[in-house]
PDB file of N, CA and C in Angstrom:
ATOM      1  N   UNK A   1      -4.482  42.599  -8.499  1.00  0.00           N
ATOM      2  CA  UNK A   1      -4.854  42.038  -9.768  1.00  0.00           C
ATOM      3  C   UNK A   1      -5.825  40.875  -9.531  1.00  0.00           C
ATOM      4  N   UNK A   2      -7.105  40.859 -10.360  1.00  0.00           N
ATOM      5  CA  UNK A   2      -8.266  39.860  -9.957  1.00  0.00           C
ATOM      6  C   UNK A   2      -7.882  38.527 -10.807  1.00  0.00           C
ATOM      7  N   UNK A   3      -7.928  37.490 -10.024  1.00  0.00           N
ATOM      8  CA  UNK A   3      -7.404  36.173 -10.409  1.00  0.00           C
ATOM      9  C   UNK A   3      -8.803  35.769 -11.393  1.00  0.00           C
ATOM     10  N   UNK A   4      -8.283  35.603 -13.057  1.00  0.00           N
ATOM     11  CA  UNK A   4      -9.059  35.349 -14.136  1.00  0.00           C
ATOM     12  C   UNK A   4      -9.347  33.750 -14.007  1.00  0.00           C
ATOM     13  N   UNK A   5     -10.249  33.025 -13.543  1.00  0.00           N
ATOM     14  CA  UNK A   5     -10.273  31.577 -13.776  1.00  0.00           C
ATOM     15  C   UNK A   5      -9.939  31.354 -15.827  1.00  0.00           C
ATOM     16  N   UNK A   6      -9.345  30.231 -16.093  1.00  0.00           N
ATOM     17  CA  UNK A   6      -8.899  29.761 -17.174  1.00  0.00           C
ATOM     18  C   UNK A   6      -9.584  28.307 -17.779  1.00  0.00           C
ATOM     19  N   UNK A   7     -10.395  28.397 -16.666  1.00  0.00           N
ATOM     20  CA  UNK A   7     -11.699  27.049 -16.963  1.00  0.00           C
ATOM     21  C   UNK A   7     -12.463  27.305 -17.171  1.00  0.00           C
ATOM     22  N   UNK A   8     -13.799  26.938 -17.569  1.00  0.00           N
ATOM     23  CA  UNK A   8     -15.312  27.115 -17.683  1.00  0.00           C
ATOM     24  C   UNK A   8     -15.887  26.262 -16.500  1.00  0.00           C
ATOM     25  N   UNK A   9     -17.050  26.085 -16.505  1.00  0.00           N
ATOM     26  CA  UNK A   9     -18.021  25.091 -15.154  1.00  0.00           C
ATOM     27  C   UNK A   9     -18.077  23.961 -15.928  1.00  0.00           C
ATOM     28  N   UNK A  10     -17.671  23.979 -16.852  1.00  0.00           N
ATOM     29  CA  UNK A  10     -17.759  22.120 -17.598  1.00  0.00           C
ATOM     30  C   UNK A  10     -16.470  21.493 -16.366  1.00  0.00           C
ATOM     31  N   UNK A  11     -15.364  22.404 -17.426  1.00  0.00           N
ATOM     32  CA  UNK A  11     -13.702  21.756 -16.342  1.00  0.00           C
ATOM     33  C   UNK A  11     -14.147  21.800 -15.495  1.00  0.00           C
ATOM     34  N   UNK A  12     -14.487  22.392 -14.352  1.00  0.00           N
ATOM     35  CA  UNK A  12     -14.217  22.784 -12.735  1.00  0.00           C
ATOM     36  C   UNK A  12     -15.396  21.259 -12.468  1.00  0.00           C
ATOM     37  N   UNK A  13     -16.024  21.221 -13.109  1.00  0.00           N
ATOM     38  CA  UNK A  13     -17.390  19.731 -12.528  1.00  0.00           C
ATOM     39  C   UNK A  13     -16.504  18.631 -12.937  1.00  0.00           C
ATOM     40  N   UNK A  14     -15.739  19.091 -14.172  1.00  0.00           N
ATOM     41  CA  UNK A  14     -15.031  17.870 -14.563  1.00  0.00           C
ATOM     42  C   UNK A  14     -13.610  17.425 -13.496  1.00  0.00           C
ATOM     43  N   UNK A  15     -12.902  18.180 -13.519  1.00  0.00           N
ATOM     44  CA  UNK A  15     -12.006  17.875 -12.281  1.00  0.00           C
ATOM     45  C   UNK A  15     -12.395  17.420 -10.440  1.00  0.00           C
ATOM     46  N   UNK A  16     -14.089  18.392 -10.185  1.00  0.00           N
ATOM     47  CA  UNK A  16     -14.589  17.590  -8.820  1.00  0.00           C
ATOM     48  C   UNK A  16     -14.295  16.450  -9.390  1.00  0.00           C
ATOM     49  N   UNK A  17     -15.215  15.607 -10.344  1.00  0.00           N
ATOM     50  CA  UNK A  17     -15.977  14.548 -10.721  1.00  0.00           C
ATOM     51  C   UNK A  17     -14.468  13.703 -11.027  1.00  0.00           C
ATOM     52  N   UNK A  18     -13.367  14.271 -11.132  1.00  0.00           N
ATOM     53  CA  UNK A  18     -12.083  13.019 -11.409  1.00  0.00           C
ATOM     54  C   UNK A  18     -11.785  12.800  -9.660  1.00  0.00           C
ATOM     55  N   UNK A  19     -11.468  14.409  -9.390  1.00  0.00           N
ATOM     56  CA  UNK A  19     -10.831  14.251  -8.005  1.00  0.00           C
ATOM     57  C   UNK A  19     -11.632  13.420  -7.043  1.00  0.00           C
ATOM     58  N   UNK A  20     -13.255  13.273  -6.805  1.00  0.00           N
ATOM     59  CA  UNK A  20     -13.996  12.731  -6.278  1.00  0.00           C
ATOM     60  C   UNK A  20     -13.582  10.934  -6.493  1.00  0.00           C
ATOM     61  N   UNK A  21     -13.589  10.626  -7.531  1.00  0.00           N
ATOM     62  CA  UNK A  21     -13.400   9.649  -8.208  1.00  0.00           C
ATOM     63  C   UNK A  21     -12.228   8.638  -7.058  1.00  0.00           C
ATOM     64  N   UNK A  22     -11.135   9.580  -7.976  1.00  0.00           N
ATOM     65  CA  UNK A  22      -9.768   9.087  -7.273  1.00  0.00           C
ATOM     66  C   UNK A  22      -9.978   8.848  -5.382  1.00  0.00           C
ATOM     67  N   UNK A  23     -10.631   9.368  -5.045  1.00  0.00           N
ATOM     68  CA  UNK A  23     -11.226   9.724  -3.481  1.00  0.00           C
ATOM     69  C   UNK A  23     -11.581   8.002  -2.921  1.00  0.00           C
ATOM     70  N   UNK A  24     -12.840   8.167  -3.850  1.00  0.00           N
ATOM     71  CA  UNK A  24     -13.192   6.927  -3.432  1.00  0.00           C
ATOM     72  C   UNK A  24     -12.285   5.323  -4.020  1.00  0.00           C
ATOM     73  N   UNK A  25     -11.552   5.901  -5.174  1.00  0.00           N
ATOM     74  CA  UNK A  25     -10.532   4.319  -5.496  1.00  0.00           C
ATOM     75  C   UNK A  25      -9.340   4.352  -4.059  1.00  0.00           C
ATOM     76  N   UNK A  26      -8.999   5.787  -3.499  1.00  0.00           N
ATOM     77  CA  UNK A  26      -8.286   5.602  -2.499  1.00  0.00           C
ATOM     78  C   UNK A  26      -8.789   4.892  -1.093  1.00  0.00           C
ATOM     79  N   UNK A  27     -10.013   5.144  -1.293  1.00  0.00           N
ATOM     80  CA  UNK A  27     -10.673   4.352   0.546  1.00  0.00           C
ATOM     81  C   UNK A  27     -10.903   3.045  -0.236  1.00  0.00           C
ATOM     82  N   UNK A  28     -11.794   2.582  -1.428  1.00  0.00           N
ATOM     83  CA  UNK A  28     -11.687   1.204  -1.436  1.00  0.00           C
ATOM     84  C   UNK A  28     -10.544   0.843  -1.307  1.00  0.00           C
ATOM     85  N   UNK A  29      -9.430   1.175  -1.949  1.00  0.00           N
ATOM     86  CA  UNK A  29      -8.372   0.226  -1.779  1.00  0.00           C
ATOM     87  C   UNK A  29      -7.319   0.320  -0.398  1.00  0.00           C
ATOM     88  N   UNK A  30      -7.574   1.409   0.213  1.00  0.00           N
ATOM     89  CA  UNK A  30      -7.038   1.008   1.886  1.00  0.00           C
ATOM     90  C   UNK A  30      -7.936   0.631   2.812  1.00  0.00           C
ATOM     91  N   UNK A  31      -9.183   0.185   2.488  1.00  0.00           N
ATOM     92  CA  UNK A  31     -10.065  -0.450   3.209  1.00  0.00           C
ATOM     93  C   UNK A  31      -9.879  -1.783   2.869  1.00  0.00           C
ATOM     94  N   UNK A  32      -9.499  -2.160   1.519  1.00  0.00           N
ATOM     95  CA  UNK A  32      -9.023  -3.360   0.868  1.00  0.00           C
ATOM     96  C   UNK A  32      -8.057  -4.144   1.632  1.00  0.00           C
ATOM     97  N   UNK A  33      -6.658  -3.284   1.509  1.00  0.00           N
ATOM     98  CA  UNK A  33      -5.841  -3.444   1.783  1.00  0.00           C
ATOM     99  C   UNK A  33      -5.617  -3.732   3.895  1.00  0.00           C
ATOM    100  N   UNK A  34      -6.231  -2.419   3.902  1.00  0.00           N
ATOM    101  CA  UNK A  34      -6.284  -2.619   5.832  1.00  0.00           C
ATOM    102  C   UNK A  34      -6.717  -4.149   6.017  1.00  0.00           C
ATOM    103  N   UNK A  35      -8.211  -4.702   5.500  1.00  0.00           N
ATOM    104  CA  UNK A  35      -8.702  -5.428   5.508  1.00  0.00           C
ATOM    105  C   UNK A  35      -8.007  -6.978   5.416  1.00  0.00           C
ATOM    106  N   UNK A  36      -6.777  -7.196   4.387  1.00  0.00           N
ATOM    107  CA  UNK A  36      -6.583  -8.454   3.882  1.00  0.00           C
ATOM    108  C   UNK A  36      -5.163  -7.991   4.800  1.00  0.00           C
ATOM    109  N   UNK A  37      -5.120  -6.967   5.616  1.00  0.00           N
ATOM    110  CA  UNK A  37      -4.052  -7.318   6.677  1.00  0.00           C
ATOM    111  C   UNK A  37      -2.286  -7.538   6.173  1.00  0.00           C
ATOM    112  N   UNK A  38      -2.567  -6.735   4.980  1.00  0.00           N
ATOM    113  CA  UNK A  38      -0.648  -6.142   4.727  1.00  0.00           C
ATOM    114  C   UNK A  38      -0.073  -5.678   4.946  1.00  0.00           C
ATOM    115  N   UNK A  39       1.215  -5.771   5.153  1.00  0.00           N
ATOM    116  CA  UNK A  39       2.086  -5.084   6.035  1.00  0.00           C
ATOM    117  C   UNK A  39       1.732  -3.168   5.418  1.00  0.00           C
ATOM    118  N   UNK A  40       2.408  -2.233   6.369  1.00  0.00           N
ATOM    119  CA  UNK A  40       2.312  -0.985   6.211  1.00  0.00           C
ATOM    120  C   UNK A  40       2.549  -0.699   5.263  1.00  0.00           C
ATOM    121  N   UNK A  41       3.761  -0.921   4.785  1.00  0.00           N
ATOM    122  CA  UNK A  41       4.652  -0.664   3.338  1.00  0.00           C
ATOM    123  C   UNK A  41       3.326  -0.633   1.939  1.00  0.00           C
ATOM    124  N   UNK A  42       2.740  -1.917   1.675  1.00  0.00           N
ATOM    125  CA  UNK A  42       1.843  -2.023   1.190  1.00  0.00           C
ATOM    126  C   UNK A  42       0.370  -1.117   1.081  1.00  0.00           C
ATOM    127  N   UNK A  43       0.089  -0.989   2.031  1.00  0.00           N
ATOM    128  CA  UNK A  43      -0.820   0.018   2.477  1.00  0.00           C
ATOM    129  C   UNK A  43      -0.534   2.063   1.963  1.00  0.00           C
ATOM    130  N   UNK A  44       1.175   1.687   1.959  1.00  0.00           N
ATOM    131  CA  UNK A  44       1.475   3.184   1.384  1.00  0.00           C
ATOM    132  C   UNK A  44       1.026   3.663  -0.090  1.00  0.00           C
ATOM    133  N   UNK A  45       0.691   2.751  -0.607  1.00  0.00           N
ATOM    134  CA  UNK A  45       0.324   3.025  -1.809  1.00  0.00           C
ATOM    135  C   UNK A  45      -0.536   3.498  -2.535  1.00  0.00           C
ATOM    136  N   UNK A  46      -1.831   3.719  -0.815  1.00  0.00           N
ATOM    137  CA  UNK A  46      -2.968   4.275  -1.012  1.00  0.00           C
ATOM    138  C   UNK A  46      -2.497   5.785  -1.714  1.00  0.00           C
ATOM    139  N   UNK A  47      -0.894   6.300  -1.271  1.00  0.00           N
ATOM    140  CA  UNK A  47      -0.818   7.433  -1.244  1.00  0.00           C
ATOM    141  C   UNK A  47      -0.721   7.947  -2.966  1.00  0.00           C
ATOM    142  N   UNK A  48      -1.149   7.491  -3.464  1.00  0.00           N
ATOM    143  CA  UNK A  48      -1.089   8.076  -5.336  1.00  0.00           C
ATOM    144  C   UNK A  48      -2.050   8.237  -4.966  1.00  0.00           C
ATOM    145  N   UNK A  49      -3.564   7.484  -5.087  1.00  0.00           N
ATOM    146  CA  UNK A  49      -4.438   7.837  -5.442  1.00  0.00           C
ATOM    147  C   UNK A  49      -5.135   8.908  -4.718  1.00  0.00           C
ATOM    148  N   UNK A  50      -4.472   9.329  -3.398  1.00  0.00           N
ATOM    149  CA  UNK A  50      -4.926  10.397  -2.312  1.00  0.00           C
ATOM    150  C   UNK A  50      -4.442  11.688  -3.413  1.00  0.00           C
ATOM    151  N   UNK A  51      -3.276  11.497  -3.639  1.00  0.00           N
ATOM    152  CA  UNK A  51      -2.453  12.364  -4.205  1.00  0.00           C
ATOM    153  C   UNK A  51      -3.362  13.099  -5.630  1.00  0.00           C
ATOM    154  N   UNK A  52      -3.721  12.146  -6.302  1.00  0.00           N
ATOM    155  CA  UNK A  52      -4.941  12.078  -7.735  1.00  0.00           C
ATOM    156  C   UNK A  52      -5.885  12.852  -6.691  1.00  0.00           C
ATOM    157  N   UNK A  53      -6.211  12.603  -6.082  1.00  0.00           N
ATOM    158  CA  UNK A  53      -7.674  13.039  -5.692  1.00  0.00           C
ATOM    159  C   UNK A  53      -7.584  14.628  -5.148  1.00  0.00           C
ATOM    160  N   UNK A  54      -6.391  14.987  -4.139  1.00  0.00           N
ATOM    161  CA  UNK A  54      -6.007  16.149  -3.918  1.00  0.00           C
ATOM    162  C   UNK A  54      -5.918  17.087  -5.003  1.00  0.00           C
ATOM    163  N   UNK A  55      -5.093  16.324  -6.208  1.00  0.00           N
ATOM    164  CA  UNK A  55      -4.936  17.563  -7.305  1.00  0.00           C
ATOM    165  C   UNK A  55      -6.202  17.851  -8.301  1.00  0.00           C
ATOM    166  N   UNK A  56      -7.432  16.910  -8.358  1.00  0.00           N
ATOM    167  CA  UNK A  56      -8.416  17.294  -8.914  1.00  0.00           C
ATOM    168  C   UNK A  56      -9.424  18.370  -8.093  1.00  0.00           C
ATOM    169  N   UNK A  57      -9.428  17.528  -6.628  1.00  0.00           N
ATOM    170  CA  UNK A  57     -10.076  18.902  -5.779  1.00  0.00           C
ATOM    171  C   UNK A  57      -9.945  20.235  -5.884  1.00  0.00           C
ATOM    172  N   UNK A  58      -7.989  20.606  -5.936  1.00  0.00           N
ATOM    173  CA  UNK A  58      -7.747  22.076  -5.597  1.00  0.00           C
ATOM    174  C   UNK A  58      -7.510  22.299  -6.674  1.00  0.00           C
ATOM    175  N   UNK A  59      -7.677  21.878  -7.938  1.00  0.00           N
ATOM    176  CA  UNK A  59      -7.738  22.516  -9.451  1.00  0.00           C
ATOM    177  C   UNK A  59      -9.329  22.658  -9.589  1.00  0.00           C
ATOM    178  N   UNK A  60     -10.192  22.106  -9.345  1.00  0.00           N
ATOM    179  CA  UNK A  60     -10.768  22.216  -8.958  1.00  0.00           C
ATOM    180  C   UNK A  60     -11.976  24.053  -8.375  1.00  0.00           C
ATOM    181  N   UNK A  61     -11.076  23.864  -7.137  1.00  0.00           N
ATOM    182  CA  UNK A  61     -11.348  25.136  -6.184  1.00  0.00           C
ATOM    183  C   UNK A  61     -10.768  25.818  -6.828  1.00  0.00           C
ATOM    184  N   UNK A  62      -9.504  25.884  -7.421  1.00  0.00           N
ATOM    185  CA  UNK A  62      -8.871  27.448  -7.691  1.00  0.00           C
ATOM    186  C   UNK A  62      -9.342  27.608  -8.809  1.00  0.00           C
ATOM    187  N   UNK A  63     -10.027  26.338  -9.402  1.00  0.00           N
ATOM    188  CA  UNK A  63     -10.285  27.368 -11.324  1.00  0.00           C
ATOM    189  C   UNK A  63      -9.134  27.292 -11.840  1.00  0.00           C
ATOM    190  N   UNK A  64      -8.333  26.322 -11.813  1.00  0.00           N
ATOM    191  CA  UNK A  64      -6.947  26.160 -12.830  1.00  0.00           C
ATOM    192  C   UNK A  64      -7.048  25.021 -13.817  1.00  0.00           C
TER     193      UNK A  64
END
């Protein structure tokens, strides 16, 4: 059975263009963070916005 995408090329640019987004708020702010020298714990927090950025990519790629 051929997998029907459920987006148009507006969504699919629109989700790069979030997931990209989230990409770069994740390196400023653990470059931020590495930088002003906080403990690890602190630094984990980069992990949402990695997380944001992952799910716009592969919605993204799959056309969901």
């Amino acid at each position: 059975m051929p997998l029907v995408p459920n987006i148009g090329p507006r969504g699919i640019r629109r989700r790069q263009v979030i997931g990209l987004a989230w990409m770069g708020v994740a390196i400023a702010a653990g470059a931020a963070l590495l930088a002003a020298g906080v403990s690890p714990w602190w630094r984990l927090t980069v992990a949402l916005p990695l997380l944001m950025a992952g799910v716009g990519v592969f919605q993204a790629k799959e056309k969901t």
